[in-house]
C-alpha atoms as a PDB file:
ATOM      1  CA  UNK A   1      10.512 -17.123  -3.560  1.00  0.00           C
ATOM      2  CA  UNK A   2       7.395 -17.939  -1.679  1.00  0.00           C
ATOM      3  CA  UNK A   3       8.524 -15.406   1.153  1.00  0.00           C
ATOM      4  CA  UNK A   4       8.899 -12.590  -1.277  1.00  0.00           C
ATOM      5  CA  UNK A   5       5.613 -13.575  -3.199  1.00  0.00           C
ATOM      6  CA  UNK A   6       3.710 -13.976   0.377  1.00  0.00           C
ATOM      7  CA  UNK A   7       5.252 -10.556   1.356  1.00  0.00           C
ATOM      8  CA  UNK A   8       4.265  -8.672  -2.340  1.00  0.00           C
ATOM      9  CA  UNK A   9       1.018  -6.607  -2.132  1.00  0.00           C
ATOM     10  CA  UNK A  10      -0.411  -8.848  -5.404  1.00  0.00           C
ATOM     11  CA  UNK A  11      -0.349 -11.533  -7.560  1.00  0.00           C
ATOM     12  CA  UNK A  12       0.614  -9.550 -10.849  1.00  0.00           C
ATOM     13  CA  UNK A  13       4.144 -10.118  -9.648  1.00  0.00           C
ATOM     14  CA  UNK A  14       4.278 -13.867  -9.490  1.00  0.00           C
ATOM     15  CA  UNK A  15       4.899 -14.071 -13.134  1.00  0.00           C
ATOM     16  CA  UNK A  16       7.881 -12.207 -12.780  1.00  0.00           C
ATOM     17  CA  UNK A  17       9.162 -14.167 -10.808  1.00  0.00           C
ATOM     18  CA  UNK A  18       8.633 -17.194 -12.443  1.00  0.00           C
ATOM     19  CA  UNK A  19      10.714 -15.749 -15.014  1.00  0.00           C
ATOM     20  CA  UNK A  20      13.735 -15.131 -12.980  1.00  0.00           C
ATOM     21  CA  UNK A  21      13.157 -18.661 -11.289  1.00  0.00           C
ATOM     22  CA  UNK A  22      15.529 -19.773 -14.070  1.00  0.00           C
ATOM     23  CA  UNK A  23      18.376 -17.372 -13.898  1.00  0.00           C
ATOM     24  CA  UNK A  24      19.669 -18.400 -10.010  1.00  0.00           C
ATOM     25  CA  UNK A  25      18.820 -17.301  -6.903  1.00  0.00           C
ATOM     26  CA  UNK A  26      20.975 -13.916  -7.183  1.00  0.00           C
ATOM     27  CA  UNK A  27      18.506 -12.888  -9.748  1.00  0.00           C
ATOM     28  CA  UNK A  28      15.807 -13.729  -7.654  1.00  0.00           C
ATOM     29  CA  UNK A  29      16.770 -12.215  -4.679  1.00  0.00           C
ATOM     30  CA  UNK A  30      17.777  -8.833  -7.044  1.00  0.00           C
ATOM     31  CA  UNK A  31      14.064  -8.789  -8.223  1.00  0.00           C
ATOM     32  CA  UNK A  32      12.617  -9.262  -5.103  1.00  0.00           C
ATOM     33  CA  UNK A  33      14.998  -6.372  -3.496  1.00  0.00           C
ATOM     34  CA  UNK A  34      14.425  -4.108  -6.776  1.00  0.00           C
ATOM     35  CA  UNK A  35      10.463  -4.783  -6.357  1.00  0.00           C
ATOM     36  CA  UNK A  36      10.416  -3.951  -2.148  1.00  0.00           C
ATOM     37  CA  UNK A  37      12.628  -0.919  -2.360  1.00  0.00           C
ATOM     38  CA  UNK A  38      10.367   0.486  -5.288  1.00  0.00           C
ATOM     39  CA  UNK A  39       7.009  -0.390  -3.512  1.00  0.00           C
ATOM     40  CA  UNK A  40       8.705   1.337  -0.240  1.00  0.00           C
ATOM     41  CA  UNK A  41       9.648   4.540  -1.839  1.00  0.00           C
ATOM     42  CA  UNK A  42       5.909   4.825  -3.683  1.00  0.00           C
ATOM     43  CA  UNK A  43       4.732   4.427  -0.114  1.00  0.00           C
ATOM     44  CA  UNK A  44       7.042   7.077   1.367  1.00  0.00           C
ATOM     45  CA  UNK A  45       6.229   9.509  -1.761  1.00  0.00           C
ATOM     46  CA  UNK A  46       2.393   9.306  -1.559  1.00  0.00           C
ATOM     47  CA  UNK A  47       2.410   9.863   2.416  1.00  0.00           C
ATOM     48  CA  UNK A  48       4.781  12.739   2.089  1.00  0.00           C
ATOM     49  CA  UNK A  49       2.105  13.944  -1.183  1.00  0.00           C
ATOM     50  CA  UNK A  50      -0.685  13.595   1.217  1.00  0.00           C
ATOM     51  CA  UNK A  51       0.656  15.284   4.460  1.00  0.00           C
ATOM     52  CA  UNK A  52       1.534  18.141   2.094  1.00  0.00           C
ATOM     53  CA  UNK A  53      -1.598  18.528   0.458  1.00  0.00           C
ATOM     54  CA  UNK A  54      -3.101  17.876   4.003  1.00  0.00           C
ATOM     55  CA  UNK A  55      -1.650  20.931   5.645  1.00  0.00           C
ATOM     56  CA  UNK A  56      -2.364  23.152   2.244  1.00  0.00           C
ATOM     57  CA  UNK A  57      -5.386  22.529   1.879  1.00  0.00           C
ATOM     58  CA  UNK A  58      -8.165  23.853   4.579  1.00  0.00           C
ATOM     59  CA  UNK A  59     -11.348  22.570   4.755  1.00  0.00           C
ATOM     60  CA  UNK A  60     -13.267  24.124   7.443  1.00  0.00           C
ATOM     61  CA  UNK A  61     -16.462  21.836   7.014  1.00  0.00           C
ATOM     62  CA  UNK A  62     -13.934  19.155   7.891  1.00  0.00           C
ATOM     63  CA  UNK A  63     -12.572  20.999  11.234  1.00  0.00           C
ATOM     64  CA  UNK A  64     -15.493  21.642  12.504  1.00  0.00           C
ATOM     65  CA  UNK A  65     -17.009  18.494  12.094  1.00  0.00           C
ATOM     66  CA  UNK A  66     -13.984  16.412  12.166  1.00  0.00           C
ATOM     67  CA  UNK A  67     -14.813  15.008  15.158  1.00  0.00           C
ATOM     68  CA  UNK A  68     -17.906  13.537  14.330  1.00  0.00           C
ATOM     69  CA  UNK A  69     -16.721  12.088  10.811  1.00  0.00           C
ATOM     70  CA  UNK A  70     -14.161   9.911  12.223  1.00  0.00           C
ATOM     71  CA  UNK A  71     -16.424   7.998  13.970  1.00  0.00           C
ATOM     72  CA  UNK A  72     -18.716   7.426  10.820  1.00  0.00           C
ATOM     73  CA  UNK A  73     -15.663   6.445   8.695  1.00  0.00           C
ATOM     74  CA  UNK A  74     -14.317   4.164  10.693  1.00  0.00           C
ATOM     75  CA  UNK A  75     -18.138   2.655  11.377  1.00  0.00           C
ATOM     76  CA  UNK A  76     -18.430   1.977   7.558  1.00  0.00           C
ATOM     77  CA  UNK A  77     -15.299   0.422   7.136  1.00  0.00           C
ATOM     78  CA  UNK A  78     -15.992  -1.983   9.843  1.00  0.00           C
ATOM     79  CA  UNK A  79     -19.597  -2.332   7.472  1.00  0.00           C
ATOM     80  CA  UNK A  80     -17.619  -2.901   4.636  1.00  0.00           C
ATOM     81  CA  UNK A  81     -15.078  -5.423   6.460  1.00  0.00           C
ATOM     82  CA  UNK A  82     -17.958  -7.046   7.362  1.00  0.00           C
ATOM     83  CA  UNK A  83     -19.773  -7.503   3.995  1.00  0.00           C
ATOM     84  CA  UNK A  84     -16.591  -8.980   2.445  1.00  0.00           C
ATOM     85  CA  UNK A  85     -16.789 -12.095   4.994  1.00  0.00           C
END
Protein backbone atom coordinates (compact mmCIF):
# COMPACT_ATOMS: atom_id res chain seq x y z
CA UNK A 1 0.00 0.00 0.00
CA UNK A 2 2.56 2.60 0.78
CA UNK A 3 4.31 1.81 -2.69
CA UNK A 4 1.16 2.40 -4.61
CA UNK A 5 0.21 5.54 -2.45
CA UNK A 6 4.03 6.89 -2.83
CA UNK A 7 3.71 6.12 -6.62
CA UNK A 8 -0.13 7.93 -7.00
CA UNK A 9 0.06 11.54 -8.35
CA UNK A 10 -2.13 12.73 -4.95
CA UNK A 11 -3.42 12.26 -1.79
CA UNK A 12 -7.25 12.17 -2.78
CA UNK A 13 -6.59 8.50 -3.33
CA UNK A 14 -5.40 7.45 0.08
CA UNK A 15 -8.89 7.20 1.30
CA UNK A 16 -9.61 4.74 -1.13
CA UNK A 17 -7.43 2.81 -0.19
CA UNK A 18 -8.02 2.77 3.24
CA UNK A 19 -11.22 1.39 2.31
CA UNK A 20 -10.02 -1.59 0.50
CA UNK A 21 -7.32 -2.07 3.35
CA UNK A 22 -10.05 -4.32 4.80
CA UNK A 23 -11.07 -6.51 1.95
CA UNK A 24 -7.35 -8.43 1.43
CA UNK A 25 -4.58 -7.69 -0.41
CA UNK A 26 -6.19 -8.92 -3.89
CA UNK A 27 -8.46 -6.01 -3.54
CA UNK A 28 -5.76 -3.84 -2.90
CA UNK A 29 -3.56 -4.73 -5.43
CA UNK A 30 -6.93 -4.62 -8.02
CA UNK A 31 -7.39 -0.90 -6.96
CA UNK A 32 -4.06 0.04 -7.22
CA UNK A 33 -3.78 -1.74 -10.88
CA UNK A 34 -7.41 -0.28 -11.83
CA UNK A 35 -6.12 3.33 -10.56
CA UNK A 36 -2.38 3.12 -12.65
CA UNK A 37 -3.83 1.74 -15.83
CA UNK A 38 -6.59 4.58 -15.77
CA UNK A 39 -4.07 7.41 -14.86
CA UNK A 40 -1.78 5.83 -17.83
CA UNK A 41 -4.36 5.87 -20.48
CA UNK A 42 -5.51 9.75 -19.43
CA UNK A 43 -1.82 10.40 -19.96
CA UNK A 44 -1.59 8.65 -23.34
CA UNK A 45 -5.08 10.36 -24.45
CA UNK A 46 -4.15 13.99 -23.57
CA UNK A 47 -0.57 13.67 -25.35
CA UNK A 48 -2.11 12.11 -28.38
CA UNK A 49 -5.06 15.34 -27.94
CA UNK A 50 -2.20 17.69 -27.82
CA UNK A 51 0.14 16.44 -30.68
CA UNK A 52 -3.06 16.55 -32.76
CA UNK A 53 -4.15 19.84 -31.98
CA UNK A 54 -0.36 20.74 -32.20
CA UNK A 55 0.07 19.90 -35.84
CA UNK A 56 -3.64 21.50 -36.69
CA UNK A 57 -3.27 24.30 -35.40
CA UNK A 58 -0.61 27.00 -36.94
CA UNK A 59 0.49 29.75 -35.18
CA UNK A 60 2.93 31.68 -37.09
CA UNK A 61 3.74 34.25 -34.21
CA UNK A 62 4.87 31.07 -32.49
CA UNK A 63 7.26 29.83 -35.53
CA UNK A 64 8.80 32.67 -35.95
CA UNK A 65 9.57 33.41 -32.60
CA UNK A 66 9.69 29.99 -31.29
CA UNK A 67 13.05 30.12 -30.77
CA UNK A 68 13.24 32.84 -28.53
CA UNK A 69 10.12 31.73 -26.31
CA UNK A 70 11.61 28.58 -25.24
CA UNK A 71 14.21 30.11 -23.57
CA UNK A 72 11.81 32.53 -21.59
CA UNK A 73 9.54 29.58 -20.61
CA UNK A 74 11.83 27.51 -19.39
CA UNK A 75 13.58 30.76 -17.45
CA UNK A 76 10.23 31.30 -15.56
CA UNK A 77 9.71 27.95 -14.60
CA UNK A 78 13.07 27.74 -13.08
CA UNK A 79 11.57 31.39 -11.30
CA UNK A 80 8.71 29.66 -10.27
CA UNK A 81 10.69 26.40 -9.00
CA UNK A 82 12.51 28.68 -7.22
CA UNK A 83 9.79 30.69 -5.37
CA UNK A 84 8.18 27.44 -4.13
CA UNK A 85 11.50 26.60 -2.01
Amino acid sequence: MVAGVAASPDGAFVPVLLAALPLGVITISSVLLIYSLATLMLIVIFVLLATWIGFRVRWAWFDKHGDAISPVILVLIGVFLLMSY
